[in-house]
Each structure stands twice: as C-alpha cells, then as structure tokens.
N, C-alpha and C. Protein backbone atom coordinates (compact mmCIF):
# COMPACT_ATOMS: atom_id res chain seq x y z
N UNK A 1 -12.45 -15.76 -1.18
CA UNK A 1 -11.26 -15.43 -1.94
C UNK A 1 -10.03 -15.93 -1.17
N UNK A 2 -9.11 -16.79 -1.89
CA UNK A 2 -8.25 -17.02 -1.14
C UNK A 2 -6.87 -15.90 -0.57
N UNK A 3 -5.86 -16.28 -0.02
CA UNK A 3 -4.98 -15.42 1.03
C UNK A 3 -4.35 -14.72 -0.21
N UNK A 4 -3.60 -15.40 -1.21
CA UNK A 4 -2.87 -15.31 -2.40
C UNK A 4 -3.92 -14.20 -3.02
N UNK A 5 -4.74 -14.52 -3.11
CA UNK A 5 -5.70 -13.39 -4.18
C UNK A 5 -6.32 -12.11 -3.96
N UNK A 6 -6.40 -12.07 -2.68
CA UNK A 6 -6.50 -10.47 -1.80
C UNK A 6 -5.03 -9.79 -2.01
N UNK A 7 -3.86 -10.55 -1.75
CA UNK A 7 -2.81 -9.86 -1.41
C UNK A 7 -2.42 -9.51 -2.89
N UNK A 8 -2.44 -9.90 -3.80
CA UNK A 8 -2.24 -9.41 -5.68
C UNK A 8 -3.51 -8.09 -5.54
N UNK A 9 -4.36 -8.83 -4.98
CA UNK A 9 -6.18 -7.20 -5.52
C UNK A 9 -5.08 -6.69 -4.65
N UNK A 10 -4.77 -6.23 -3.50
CA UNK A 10 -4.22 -5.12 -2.53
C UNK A 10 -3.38 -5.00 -3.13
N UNK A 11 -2.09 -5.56 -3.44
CA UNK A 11 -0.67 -4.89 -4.00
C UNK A 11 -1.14 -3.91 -5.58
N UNK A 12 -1.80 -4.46 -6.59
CA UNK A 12 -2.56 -4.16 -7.73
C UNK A 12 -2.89 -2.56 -7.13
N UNK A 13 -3.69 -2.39 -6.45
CA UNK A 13 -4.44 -0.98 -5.97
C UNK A 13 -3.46 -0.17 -5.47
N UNK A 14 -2.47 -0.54 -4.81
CA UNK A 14 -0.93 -0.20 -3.63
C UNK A 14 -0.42 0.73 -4.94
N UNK A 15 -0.09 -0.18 -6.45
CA UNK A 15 0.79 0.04 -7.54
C UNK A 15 0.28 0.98 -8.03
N UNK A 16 -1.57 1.25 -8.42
CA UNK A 16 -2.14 2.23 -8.64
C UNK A 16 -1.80 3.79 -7.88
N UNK A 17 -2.15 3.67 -6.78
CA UNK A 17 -2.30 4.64 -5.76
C UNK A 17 -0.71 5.61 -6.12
N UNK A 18 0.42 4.17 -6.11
CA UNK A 18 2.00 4.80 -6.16
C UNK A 18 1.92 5.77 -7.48
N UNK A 19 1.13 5.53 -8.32
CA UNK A 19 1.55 5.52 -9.68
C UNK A 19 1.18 7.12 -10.17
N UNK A 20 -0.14 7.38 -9.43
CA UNK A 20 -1.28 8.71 -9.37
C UNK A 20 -0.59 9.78 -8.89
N UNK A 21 -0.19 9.17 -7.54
CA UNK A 21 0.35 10.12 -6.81
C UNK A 21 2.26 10.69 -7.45
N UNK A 22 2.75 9.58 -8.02
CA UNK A 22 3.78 10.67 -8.91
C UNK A 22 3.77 11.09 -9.78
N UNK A 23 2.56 10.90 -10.56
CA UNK A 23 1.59 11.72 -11.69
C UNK A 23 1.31 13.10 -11.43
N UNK A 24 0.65 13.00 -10.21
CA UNK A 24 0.27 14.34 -9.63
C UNK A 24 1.67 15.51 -8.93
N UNK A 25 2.21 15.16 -8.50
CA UNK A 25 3.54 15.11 -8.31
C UNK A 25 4.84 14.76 -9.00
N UNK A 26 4.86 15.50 -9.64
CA UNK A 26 6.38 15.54 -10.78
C UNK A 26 7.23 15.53 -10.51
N UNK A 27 7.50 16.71 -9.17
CA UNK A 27 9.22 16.83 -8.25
C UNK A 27 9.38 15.46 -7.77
N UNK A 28 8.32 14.65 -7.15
CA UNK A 28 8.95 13.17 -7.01
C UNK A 28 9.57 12.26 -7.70
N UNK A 29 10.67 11.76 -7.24
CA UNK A 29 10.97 10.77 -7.76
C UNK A 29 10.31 9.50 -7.57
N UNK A 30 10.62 8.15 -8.23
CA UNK A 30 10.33 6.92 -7.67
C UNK A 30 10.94 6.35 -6.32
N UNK A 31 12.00 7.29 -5.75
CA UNK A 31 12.18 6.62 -4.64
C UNK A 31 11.48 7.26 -3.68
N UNK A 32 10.63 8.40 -3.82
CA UNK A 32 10.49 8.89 -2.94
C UNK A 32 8.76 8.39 -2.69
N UNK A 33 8.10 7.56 -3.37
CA UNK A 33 6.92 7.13 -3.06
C UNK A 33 6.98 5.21 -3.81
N UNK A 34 6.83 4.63 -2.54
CA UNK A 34 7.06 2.90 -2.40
C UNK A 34 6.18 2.43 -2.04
N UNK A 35 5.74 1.25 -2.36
CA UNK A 35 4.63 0.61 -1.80
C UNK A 35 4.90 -0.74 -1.01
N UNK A 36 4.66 -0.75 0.34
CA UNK A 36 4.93 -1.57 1.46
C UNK A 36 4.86 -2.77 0.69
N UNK A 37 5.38 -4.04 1.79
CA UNK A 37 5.58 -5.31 1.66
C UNK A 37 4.37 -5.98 2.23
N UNK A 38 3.84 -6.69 1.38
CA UNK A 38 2.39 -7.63 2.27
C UNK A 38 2.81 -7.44 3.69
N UNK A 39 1.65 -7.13 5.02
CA UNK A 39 1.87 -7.81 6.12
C UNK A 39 3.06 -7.06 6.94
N UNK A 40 3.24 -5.53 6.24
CA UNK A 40 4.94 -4.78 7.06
C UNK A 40 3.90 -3.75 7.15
N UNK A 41 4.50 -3.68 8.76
CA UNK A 41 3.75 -2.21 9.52
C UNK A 41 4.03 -1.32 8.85
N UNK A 42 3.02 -0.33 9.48
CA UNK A 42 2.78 1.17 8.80
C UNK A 42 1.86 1.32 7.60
N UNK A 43 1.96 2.97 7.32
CA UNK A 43 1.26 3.08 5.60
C UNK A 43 2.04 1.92 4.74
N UNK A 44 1.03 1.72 3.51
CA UNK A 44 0.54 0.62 2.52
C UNK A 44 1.26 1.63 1.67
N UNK A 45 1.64 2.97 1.31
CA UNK A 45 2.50 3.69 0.63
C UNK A 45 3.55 4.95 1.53
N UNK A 46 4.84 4.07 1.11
CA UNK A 46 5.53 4.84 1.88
C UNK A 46 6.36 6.18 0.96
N UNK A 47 6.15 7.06 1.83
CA UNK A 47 6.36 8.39 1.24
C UNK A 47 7.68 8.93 1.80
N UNK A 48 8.71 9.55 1.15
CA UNK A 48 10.02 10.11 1.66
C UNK A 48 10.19 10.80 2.67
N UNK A 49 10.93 11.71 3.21
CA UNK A 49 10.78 12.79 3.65
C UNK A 49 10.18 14.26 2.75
N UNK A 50 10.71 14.31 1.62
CA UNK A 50 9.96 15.18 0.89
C UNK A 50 8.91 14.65 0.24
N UNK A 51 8.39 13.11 0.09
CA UNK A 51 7.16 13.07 -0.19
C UNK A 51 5.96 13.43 0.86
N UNK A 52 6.53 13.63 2.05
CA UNK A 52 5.81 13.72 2.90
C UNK A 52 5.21 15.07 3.04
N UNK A 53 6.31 15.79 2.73
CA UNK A 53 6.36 17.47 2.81
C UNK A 53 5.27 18.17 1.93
N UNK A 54 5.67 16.99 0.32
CA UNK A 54 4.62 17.44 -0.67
C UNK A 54 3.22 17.06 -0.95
N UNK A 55 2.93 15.74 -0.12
CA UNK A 55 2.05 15.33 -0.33
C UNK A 55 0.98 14.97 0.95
N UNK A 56 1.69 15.37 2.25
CA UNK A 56 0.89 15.45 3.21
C UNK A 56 -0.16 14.43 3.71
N UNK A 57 -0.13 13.71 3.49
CA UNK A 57 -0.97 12.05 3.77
C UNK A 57 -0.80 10.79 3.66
N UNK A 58 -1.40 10.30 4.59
CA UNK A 58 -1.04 8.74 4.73
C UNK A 58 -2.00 8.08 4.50
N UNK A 59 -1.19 6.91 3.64
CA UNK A 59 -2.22 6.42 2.81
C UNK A 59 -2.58 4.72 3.47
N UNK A 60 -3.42 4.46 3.56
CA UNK A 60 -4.07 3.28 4.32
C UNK A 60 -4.88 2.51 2.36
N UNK A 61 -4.39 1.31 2.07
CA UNK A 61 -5.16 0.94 0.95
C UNK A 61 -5.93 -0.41 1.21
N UNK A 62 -7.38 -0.32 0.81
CA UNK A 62 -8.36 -1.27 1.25
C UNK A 62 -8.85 -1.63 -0.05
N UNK A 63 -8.38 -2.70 -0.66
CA UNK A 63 -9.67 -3.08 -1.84
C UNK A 63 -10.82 -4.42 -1.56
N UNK A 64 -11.66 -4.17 -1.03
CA UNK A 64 -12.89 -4.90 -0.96
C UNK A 64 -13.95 -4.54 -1.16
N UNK A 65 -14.61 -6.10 -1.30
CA UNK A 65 -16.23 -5.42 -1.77
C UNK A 65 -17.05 -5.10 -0.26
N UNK A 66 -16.72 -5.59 0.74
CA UNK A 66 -17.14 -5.09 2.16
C UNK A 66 -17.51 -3.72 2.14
N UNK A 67 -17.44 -2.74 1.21
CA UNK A 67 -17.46 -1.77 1.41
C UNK A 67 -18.64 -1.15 0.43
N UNK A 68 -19.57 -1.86 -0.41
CA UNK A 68 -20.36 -1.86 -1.42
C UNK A 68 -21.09 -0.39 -0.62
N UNK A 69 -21.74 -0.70 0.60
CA UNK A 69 -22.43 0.33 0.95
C UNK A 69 -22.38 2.13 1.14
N UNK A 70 -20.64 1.75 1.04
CA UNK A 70 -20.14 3.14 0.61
C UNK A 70 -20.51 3.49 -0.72
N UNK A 71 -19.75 2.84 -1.35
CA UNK A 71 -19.95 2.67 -2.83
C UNK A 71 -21.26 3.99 -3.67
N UNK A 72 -22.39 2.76 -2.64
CA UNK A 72 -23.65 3.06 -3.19
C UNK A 72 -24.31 4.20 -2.61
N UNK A 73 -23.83 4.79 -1.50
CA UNK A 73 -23.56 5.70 -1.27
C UNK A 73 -23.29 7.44 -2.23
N UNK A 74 -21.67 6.81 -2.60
CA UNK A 74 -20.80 7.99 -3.42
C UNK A 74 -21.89 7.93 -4.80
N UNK A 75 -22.46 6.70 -4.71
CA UNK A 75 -22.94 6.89 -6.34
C UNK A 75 -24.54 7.65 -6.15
N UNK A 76 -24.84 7.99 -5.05
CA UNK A 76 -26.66 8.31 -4.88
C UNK A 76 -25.79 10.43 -5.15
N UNK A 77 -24.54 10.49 -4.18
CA UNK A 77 -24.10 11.86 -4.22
C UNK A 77 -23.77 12.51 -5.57
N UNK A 78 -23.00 11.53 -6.64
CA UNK A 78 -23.14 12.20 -7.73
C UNK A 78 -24.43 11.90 -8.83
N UNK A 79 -25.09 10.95 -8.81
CA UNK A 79 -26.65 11.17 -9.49
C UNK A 79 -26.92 12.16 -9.71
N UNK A 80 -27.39 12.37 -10.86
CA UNK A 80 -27.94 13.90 -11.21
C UNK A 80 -27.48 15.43 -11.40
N UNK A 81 -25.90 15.02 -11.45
CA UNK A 81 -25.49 16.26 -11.24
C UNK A 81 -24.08 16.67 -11.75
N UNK A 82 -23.74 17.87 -12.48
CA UNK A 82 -22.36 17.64 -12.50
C UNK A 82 -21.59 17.98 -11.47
N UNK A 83 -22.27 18.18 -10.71
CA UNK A 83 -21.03 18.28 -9.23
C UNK A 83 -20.27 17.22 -8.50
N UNK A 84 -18.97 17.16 -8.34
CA UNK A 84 -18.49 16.15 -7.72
C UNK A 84 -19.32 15.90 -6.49
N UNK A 85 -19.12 14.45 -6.17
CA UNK A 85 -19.90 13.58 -5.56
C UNK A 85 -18.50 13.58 -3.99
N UNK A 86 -19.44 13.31 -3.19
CA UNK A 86 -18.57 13.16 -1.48
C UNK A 86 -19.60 12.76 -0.72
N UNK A 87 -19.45 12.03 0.43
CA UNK A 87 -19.71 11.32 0.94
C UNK A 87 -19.58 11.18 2.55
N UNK A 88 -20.32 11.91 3.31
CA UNK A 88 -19.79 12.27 4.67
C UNK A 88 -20.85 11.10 5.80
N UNK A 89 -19.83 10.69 6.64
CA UNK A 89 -20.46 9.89 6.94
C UNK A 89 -19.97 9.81 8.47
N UNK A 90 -20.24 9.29 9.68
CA UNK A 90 -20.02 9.18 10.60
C UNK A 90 -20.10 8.00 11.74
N UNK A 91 -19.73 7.62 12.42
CA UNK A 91 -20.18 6.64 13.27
C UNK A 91 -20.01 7.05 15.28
N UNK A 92 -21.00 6.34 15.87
CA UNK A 92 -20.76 7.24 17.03
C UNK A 92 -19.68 7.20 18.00
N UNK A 93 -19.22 8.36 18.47
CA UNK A 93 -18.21 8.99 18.96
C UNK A 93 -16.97 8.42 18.03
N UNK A 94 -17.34 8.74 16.84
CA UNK A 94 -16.25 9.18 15.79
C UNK A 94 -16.36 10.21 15.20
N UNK A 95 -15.00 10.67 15.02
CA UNK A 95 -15.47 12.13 13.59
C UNK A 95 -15.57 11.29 12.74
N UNK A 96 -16.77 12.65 11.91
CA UNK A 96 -16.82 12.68 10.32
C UNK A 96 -16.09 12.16 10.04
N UNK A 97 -16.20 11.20 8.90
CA UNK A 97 -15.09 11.15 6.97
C UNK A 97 -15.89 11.65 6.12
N UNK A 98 -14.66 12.08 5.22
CA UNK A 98 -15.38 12.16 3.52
C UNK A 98 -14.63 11.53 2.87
N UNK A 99 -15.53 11.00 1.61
CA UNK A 99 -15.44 10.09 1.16
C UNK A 99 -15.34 10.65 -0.62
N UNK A 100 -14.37 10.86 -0.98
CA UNK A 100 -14.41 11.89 -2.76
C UNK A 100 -13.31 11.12 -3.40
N UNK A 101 -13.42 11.03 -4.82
CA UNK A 101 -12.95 10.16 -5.95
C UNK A 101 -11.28 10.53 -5.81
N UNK A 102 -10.84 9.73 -6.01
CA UNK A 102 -9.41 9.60 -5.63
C UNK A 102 -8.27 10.77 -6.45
N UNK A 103 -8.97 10.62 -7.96
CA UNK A 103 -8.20 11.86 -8.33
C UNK A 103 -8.68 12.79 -8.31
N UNK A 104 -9.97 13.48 -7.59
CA UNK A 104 -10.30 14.62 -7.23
C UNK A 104 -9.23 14.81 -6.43
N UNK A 105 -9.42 14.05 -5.16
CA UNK A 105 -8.51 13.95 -4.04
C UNK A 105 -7.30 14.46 -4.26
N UNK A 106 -6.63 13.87 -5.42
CA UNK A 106 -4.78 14.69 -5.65
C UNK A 106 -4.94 16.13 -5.88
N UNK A 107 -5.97 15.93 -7.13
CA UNK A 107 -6.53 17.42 -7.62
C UNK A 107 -6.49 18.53 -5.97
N UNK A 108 -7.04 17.96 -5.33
CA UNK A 108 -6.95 19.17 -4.34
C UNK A 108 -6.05 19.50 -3.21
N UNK A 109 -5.12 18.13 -3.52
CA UNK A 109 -3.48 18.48 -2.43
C UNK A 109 -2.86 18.51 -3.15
N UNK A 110 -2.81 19.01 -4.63
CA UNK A 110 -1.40 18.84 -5.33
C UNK A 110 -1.25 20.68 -5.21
C-alpha cells in the first residue's frame, strides 16, 4: 500500500473515532476533540482540557490488517454468545490488554 493510502485509511478511522466520541459526549464541543496532523507528535485525537476531564483517554489510532490475529481472536470471544466479546491478551513482561468493540468501549466511560 502506498505512503498516500495508509495516511487517508488512518486519517478516515482518526475522523471516525472524533466523530463517536462527541456522540457519546454531548457537553463536547467540536473544538474540544481534533484529530492530529499526519506525522505530529502525541495522541492521533486530541482532546481539550475538558475533553480530557470527560473522557479520560488517549487515543493511539492503528488501521491495519497486521493485526488480523487479533481480529480473529475478538471474533472466537464473541462466537456463540450474546455476551460481549473481549480479548485479553499479554506479552512477556508486559501487562495485560483488553481488547472490546469500540462502542462498547464509550458505552462504559461515558
């Protein structure tokens, strides 16, 4: 994939992520949740001072398929079930992650 075509898939997902999160969040305004410039340090969504207050996380955004094995993963956890699906996973001398559907995710910091 060329340089040009990752950075549209990443900004594309960046616009999503902005979009959820002032969905979930009403008291926000649009200035108070932005989505970084290709290639500019820090979070990939920048949050205000009161977005920060309300929404408590920093957001790191990755869209690739490098990651299929997660994927297939989240999808073996919800098989069969109506219970939300998560995904805990580890590597050594790292903590845990979990790994749960994105608007669960607001669902449970809003």
């Amino acid at each position: 994939m060329k340089n040009r075509s990752k950075k549209i898939k990443s900004a594309k997902l960046q616009r999503l992520v902005r979009s959820k999160v002032l969905k979930a969040f009403p008291h926000l305004r649009k200035k108070d949740v932005s989505v970084a410039l290709a290639g500019q340090q820090g979070p990939d969504i920048i949050l205000s001072r009161t977005g920060k207050k309300l929404v408590g996380h920093n957001f790191e955004i990755k869209n690739q398929n490098r990651m299929s094995t997660v994927w297939k993963w989240y999808n073996q956890a919800c098989k069969n079930t109506k219970l939300d699906g998560a995904v805990v996973m580890k590597s050594n001398t790292r903590a845990p992650l979990a790994v749960i559907d994105f608007d669960h995710f607001l669902d449970l910091i809003k």
